[in-house]
N, C-alpha and C. Protein backbone atom coordinates (compact mmCIF):
# COMPACT_ATOMS: atom_id res chain seq x y z
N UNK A 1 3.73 44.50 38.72
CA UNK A 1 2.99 44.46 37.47
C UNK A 1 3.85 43.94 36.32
N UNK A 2 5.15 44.48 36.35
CA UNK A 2 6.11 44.28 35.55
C UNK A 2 5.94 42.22 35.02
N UNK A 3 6.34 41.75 36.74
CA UNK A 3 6.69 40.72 36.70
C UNK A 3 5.41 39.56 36.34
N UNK A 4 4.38 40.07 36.40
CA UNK A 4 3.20 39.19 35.99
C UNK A 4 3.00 39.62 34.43
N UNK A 5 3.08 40.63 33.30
CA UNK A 5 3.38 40.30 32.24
C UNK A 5 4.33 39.72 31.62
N UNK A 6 5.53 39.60 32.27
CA UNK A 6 6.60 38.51 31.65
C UNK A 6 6.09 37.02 32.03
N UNK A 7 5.37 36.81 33.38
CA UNK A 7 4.90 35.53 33.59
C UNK A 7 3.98 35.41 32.39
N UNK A 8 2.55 35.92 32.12
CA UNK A 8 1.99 35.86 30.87
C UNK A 8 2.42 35.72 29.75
N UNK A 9 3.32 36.66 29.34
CA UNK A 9 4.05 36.18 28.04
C UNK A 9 4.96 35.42 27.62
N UNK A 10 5.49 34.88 28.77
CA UNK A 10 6.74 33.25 28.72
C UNK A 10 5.54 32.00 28.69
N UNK A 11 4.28 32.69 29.77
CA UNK A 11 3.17 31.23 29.66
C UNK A 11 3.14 30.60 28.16
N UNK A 12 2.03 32.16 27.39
CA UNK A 12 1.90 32.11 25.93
C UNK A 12 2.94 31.44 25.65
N UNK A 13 4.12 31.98 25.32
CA UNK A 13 4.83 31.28 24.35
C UNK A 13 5.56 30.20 24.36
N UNK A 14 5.33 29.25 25.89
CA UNK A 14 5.50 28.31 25.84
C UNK A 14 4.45 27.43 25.91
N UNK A 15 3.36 27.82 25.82
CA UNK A 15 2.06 27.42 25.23
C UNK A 15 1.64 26.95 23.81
N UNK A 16 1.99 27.75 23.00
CA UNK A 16 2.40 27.78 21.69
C UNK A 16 3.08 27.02 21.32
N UNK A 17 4.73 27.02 21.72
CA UNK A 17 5.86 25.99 21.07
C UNK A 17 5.24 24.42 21.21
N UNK A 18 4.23 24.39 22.44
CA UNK A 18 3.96 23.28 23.00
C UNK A 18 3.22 22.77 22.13
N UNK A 19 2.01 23.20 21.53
CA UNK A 19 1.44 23.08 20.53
C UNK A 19 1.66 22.55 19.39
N UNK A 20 2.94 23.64 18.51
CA UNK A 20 3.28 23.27 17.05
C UNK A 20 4.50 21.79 17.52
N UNK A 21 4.98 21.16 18.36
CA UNK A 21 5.70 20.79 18.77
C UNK A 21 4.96 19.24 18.96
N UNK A 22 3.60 19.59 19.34
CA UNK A 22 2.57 18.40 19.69
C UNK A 22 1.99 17.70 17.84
N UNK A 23 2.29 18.63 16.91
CA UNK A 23 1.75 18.67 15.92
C UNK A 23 2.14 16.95 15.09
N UNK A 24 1.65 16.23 13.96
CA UNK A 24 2.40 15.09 13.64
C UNK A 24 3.47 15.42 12.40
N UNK A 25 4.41 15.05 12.27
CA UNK A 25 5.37 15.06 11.52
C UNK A 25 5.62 14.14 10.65
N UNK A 26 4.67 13.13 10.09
CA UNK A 26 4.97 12.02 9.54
C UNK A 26 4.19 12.27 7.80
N UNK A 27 5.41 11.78 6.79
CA UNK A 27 5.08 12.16 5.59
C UNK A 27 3.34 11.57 5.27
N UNK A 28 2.93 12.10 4.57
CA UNK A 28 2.02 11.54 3.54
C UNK A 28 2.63 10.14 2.86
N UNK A 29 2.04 9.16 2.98
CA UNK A 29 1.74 7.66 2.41
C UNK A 29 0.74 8.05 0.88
N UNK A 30 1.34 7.72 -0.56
CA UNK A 30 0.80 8.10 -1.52
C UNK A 30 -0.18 6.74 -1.83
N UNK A 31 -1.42 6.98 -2.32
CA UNK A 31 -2.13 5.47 -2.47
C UNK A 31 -1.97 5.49 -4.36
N UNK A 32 -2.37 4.35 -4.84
CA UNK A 32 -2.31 4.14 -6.28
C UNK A 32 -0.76 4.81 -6.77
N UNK A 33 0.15 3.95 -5.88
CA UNK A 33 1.50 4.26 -6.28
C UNK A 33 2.09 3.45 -6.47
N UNK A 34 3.26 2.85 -6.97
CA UNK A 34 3.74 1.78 -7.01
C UNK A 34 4.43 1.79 -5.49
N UNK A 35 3.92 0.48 -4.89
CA UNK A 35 4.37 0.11 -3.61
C UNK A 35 3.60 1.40 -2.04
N UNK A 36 2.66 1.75 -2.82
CA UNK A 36 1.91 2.75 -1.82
C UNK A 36 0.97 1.85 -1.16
N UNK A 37 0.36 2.55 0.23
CA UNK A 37 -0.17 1.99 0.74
C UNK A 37 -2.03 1.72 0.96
N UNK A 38 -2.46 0.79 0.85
CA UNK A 38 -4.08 0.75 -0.13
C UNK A 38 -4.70 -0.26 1.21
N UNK A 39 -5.97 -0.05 0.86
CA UNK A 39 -6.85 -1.10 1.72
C UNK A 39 -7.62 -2.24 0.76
N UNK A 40 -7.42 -2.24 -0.39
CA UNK A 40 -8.48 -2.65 -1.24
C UNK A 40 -7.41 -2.41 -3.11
N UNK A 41 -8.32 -3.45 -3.65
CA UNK A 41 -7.41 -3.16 -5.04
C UNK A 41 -7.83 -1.85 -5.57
N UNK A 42 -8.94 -0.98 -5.75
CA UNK A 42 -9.60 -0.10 -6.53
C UNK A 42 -8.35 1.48 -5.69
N UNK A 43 -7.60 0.79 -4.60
CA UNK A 43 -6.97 1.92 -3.87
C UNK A 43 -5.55 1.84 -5.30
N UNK A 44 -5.26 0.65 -6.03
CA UNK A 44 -4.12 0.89 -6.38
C UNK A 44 -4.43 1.38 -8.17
N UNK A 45 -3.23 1.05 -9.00
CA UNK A 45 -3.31 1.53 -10.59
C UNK A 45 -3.75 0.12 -11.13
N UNK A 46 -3.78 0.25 -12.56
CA UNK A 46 -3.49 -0.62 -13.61
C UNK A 46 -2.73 -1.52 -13.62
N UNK A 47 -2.36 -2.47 -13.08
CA UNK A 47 -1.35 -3.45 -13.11
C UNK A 47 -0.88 -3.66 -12.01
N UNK A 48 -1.52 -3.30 -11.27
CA UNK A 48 -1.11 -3.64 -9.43
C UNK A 48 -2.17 -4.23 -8.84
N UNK A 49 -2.11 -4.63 -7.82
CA UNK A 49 -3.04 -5.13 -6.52
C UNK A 49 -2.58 -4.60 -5.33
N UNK A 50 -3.68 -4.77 -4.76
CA UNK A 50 -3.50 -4.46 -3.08
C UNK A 50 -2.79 -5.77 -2.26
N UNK A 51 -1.23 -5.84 -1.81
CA UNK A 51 -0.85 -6.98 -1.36
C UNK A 51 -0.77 -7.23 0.36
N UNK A 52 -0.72 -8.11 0.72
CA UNK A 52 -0.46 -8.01 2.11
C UNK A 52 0.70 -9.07 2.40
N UNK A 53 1.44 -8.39 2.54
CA UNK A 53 2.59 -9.28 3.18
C UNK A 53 2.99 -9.48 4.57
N UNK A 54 3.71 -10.33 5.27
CA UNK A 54 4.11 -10.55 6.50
C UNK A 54 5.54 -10.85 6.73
N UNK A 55 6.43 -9.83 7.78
CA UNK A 55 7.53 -10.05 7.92
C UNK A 55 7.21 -10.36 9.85
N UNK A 56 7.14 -11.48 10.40
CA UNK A 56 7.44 -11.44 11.33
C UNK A 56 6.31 -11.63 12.04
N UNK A 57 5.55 -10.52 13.20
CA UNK A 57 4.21 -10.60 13.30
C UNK A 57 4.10 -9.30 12.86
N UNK A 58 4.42 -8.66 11.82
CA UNK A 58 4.23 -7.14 11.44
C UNK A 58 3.44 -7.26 9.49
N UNK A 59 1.91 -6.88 9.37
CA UNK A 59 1.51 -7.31 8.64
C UNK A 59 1.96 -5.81 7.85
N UNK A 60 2.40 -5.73 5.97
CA UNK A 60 2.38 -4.26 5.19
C UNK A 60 1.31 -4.52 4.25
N UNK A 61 0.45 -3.50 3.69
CA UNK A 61 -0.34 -4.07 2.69
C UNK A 61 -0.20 -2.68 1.90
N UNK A 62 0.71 -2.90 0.76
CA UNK A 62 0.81 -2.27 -0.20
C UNK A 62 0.31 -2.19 -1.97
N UNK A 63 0.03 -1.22 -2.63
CA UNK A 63 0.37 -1.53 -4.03
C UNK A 63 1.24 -2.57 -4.47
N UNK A 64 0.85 -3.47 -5.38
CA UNK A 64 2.38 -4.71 -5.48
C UNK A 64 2.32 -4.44 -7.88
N UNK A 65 3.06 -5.01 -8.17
CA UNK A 65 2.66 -5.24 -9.40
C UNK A 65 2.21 -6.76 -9.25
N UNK A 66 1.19 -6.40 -10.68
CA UNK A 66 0.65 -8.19 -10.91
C UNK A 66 1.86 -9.20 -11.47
N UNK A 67 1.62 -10.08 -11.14
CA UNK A 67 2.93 -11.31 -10.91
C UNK A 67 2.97 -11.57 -12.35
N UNK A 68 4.36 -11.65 -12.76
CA UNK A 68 5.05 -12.07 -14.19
C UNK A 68 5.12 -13.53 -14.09
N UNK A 69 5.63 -14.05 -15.34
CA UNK A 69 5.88 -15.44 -15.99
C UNK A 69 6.72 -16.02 -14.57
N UNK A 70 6.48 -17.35 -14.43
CA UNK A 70 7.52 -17.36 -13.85
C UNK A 70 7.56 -17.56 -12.14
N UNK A 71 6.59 -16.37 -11.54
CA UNK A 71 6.71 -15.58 -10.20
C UNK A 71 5.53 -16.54 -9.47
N UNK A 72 5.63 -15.80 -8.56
CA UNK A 72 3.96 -16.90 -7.37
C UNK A 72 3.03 -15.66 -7.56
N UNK A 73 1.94 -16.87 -7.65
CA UNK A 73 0.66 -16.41 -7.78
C UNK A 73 0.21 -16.40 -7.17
N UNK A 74 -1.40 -15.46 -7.00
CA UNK A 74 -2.42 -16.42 -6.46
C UNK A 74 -3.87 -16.25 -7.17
N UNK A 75 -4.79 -17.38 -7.22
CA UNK A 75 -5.74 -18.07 -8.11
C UNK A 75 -6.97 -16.51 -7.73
N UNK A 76 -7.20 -16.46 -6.33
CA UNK A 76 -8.45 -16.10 -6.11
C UNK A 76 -8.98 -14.95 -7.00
N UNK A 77 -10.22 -14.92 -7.46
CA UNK A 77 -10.51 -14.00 -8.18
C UNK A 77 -11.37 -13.11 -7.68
N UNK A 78 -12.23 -13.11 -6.85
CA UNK A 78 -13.08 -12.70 -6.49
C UNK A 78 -12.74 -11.78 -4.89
N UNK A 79 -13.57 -10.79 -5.03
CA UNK A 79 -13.17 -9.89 -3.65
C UNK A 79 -12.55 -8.73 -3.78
N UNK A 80 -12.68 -7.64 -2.84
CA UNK A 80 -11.88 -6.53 -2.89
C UNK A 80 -10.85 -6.48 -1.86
N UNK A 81 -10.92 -7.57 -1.09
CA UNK A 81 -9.61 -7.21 0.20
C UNK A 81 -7.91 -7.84 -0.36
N UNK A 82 -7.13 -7.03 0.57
CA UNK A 82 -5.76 -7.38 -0.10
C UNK A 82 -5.91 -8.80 -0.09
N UNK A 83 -4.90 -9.42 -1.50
CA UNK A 83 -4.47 -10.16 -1.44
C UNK A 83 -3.21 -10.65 -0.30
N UNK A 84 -2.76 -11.81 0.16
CA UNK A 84 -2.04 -12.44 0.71
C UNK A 84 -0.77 -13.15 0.11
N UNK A 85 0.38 -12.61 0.10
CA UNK A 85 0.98 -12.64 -0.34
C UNK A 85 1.98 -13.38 -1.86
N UNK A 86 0.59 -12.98 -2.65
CA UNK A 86 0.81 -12.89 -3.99
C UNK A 86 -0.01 -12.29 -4.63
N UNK A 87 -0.04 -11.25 -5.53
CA UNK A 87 -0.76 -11.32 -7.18
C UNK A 87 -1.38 -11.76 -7.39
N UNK A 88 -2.39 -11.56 -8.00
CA UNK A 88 -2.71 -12.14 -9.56
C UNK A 88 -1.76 -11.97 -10.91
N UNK A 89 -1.32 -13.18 -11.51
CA UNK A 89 -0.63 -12.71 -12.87
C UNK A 89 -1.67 -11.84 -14.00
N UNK A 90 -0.25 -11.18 -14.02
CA UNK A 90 -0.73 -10.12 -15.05
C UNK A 90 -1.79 -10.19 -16.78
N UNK A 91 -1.73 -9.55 -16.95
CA UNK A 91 -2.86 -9.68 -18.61
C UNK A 91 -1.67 -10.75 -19.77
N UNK A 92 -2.72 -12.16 -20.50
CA UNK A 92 -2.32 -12.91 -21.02
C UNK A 92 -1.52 -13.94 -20.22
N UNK A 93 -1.65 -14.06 -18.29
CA UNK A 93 -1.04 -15.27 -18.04
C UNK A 93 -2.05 -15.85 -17.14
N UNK A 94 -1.59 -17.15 -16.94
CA UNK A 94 -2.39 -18.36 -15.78
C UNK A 94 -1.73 -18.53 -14.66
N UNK A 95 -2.82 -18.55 -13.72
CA UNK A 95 -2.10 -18.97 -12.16
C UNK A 95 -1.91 -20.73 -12.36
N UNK A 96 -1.06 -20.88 -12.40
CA UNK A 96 -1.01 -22.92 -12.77
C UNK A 96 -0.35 -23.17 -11.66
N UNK A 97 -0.48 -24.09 -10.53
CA UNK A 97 -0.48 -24.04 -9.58
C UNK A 97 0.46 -23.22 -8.63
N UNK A 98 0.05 -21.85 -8.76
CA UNK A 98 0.53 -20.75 -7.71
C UNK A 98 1.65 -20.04 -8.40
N UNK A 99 2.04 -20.73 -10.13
CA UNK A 99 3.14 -19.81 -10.34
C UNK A 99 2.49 -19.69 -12.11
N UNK A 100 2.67 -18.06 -12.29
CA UNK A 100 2.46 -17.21 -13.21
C UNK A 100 2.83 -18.23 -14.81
N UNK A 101 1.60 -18.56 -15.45
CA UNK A 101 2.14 -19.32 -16.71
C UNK A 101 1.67 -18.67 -18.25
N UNK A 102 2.69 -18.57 -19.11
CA UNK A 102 2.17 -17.56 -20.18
C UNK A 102 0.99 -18.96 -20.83
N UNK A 103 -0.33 -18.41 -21.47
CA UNK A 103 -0.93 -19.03 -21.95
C UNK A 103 -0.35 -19.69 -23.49
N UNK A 104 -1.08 -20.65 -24.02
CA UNK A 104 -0.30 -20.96 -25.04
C UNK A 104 -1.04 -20.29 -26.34
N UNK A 105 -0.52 -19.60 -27.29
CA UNK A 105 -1.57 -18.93 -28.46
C UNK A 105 -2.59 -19.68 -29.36
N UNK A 106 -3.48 -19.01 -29.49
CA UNK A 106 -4.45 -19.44 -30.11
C UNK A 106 -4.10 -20.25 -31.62
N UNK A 107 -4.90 -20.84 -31.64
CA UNK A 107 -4.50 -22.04 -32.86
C UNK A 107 -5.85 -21.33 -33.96
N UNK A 108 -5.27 -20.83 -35.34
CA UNK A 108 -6.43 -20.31 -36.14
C UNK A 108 -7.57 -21.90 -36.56
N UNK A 109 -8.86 -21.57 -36.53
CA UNK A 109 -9.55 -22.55 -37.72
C UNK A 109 -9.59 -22.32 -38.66
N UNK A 110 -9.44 -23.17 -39.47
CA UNK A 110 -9.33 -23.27 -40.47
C UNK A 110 -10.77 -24.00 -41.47
């Protein structure tokens, strides 16, 4: 009798370990973060997009910031799926062909 409750209670508790052991361990991915991970722009903040980049055959599609003076662009305006590896430039610039251009200021009438 002895020896069939120690069989039962080594089962259990290696039943158990087996369990919390099976469990996933992998952090939380924050969305609308800078450089977090999104499916869509409405997933990221104010001044970001949803980007998709490619290293290799391994696609990431993260929060990106919108592209500065200067940086690569890209034109498309329309749609909710990540962009491809660029931006849209940010508030007050032009995509001029693929790279971020500050607009030129308004001229008063006179």
């Amino acid at each position: 009798m002895n020896t069939f409750i120690v069989v039962v209670v080594s089962s259990f508790v290696l039943a158990m370990f087996g369990v919390f052991a099976d469990t996933a361990q992998q952090p939380e991915v924050p969305t609308s973060a800078t450089n977090g991970m999104c499916s869509s722009k409405g997933d990221c903040s104010n001044g970001q997009c949803c980007l998709q980049t490619f290293s290799g055959d391994m696609a990431l599609v993260t929060c990106s910031p919108l592209a500065k003076p200067g940086e690569h662009c890209s034109n498309r305006t329309e749609g909710d799926a990540p962009y491809n590896n660029a931006c849209p430039c940010g508030s007050g610039l032009e995509c001029i062909n693929n790279v971020c251009t500050a607009l030129p200021a308004p001229v008063p009438v006179q």
